[in-house]
Structure formats: C-alpha cells, structure tokens
N, C-alpha and C. Protein backbone atom coordinates (compact mmCIF):
# COMPACT_ATOMS: atom_id res chain seq x y z
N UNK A 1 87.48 106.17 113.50
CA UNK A 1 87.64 104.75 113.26
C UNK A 1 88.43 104.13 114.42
N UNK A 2 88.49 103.01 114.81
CA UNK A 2 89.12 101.73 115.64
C UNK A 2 90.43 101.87 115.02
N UNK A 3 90.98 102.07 116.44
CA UNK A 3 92.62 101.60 115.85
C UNK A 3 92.91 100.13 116.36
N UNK A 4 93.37 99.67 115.61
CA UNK A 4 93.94 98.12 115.94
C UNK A 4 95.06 98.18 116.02
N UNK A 5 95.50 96.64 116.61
CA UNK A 5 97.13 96.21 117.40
C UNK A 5 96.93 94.98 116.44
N UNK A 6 98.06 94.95 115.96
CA UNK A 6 98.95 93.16 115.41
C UNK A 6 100.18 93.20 116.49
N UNK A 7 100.15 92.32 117.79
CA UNK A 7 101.19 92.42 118.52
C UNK A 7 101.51 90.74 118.84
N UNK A 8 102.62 90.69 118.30
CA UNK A 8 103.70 89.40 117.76
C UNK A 8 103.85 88.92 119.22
N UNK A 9 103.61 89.05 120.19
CA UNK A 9 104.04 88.67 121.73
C UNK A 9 102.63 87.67 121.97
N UNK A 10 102.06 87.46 121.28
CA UNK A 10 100.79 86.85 121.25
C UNK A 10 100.65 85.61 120.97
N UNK A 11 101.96 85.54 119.73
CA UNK A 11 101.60 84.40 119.01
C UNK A 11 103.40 83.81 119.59
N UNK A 12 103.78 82.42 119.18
CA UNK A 12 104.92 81.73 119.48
C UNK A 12 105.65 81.81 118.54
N UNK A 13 106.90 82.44 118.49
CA UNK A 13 108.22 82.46 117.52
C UNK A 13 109.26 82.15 117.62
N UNK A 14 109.95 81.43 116.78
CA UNK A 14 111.21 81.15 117.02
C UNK A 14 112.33 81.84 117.79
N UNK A 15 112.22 83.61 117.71
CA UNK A 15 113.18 84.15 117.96
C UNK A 15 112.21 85.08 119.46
N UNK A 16 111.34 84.88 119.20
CA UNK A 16 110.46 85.63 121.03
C UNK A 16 110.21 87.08 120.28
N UNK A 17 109.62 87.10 119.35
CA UNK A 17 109.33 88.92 118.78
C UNK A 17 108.36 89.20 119.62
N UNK A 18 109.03 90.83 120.20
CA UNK A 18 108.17 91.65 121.09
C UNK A 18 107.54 92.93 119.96
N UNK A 19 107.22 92.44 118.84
CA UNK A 19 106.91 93.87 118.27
C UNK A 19 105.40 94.02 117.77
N UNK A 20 105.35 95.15 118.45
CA UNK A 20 103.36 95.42 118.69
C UNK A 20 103.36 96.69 117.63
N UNK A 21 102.19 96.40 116.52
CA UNK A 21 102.11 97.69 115.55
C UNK A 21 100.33 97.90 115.58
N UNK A 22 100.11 99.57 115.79
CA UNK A 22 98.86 99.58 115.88
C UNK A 22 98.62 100.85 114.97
N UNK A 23 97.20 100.92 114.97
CA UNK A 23 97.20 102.10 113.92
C UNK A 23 95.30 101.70 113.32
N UNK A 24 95.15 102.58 112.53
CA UNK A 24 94.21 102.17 111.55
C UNK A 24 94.33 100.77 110.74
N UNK A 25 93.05 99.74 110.73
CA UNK A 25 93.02 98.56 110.16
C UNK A 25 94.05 98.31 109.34
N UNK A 26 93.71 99.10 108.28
CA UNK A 26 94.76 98.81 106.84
C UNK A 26 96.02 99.20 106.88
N UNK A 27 96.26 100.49 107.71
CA UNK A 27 97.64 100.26 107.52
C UNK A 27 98.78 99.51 108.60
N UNK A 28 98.03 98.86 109.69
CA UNK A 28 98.16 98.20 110.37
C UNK A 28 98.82 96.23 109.69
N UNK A 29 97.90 96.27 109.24
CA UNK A 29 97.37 94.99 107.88
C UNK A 29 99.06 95.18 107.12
N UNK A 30 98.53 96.54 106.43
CA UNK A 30 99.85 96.31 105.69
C UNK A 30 101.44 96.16 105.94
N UNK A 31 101.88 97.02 107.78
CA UNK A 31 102.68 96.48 108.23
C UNK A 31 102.81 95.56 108.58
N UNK A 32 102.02 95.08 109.82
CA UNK A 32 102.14 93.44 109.51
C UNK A 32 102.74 92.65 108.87
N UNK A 33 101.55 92.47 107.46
CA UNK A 33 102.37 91.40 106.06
C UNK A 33 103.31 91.84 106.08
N UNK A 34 104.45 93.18 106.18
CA UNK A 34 105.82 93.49 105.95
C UNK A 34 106.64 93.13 106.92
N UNK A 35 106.33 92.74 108.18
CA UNK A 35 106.54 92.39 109.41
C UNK A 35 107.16 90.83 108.99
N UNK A 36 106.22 89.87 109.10
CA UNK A 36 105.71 88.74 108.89
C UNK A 36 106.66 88.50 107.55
N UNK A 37 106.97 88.88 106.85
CA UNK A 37 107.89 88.38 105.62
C UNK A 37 109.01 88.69 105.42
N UNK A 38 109.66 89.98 106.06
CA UNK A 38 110.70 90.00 106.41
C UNK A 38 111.49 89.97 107.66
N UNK A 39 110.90 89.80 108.77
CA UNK A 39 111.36 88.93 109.83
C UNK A 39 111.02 87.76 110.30
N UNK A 40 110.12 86.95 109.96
CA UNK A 40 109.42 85.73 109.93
C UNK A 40 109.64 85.09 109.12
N UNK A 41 109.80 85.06 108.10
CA UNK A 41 110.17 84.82 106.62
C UNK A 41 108.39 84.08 105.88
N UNK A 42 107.82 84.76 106.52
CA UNK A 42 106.25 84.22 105.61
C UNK A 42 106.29 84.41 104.20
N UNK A 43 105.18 84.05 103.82
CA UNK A 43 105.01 84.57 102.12
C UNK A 43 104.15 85.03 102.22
N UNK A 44 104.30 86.29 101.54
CA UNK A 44 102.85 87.60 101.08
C UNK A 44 101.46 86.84 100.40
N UNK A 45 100.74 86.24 100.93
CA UNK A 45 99.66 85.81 100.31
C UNK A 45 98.05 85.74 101.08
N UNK A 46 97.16 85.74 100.05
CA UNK A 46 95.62 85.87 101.02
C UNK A 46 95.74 84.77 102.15
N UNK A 47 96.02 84.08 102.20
CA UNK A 47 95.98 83.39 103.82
C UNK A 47 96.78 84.34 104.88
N UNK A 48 97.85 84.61 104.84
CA UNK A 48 98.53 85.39 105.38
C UNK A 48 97.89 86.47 105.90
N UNK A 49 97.04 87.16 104.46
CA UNK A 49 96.84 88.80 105.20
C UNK A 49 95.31 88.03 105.74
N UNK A 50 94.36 87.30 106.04
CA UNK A 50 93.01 86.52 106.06
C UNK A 50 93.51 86.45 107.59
N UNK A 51 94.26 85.64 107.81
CA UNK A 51 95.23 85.21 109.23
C UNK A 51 95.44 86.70 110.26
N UNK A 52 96.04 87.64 109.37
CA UNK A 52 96.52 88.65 110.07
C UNK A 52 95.11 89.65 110.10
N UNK A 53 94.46 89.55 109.10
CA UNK A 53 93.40 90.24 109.53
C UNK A 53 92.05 89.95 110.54
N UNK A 54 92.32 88.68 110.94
CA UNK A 54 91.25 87.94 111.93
C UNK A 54 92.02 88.29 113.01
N UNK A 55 93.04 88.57 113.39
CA UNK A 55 93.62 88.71 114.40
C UNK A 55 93.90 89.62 115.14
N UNK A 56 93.92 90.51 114.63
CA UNK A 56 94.09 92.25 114.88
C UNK A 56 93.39 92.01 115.87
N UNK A 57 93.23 92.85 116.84
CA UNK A 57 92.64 93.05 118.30
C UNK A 57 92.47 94.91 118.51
N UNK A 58 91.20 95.08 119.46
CA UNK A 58 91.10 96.18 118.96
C UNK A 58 92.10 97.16 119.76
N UNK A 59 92.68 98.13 120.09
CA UNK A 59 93.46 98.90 120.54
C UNK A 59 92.53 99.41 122.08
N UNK A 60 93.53 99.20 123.29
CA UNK A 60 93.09 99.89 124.35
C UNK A 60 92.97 101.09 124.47
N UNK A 61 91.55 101.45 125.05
CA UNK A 61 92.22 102.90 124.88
C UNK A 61 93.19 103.58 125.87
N UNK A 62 93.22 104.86 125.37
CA UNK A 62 94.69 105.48 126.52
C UNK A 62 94.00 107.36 126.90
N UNK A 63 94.19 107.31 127.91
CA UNK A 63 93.71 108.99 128.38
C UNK A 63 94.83 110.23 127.40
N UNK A 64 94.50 111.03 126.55
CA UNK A 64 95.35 111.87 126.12
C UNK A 64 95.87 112.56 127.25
C-alpha cells in the first residue's frame, strides 16, 4: 500500500508547526485528527477528517 504524509508546514498556523506524520492512509488520518485537536485546537468531526483526508499527499519515495 501507499504511504502518505499529513505535513502541517504546508498549511498556515498560528504557531509555524513543522510536524510531518506519514504512514499508511488510516493511521496517518487518525494521527492527524489527534494532531489537529490537540495542538490546533480543531474539533474531531467529518469535515475535519474529509479536509485531512483530501489532503494527505502521497509519500516520496526513499532508497532503503
């Protein structure tokens, strides 16, 4: 499977978050929303994860 990136340096924040989380879709997804609500102060809801899931980008790859 595609590993994806949610990396916060992307988007504009109050405080300049440099924090990039990649991994498999979903559990990617699910850090994120945990990301996003307790340092962002979002609220856990389908727009939120709709938002975060259009956004994901797919992961570069890297030479082992």
């Amino acid at each position: 499977m595609t590993r994806m990136v949610a990396d916060c340096r992307l988007y504009p924040s109050e405080q300049g978050c440099t924090l990039t989380i990649s991994g498999e879709p979903e559990e990617v997804l699910a850090a994120a929303v945990q990301h996003a609500v307790s340092s962002h102060g979002h609220e856990d809801s389908d727009e939120l994860r709709t938002w975060l899931r259009d956004n994901l980008k797919v992961e570069a790859a890297t030479s082992a």
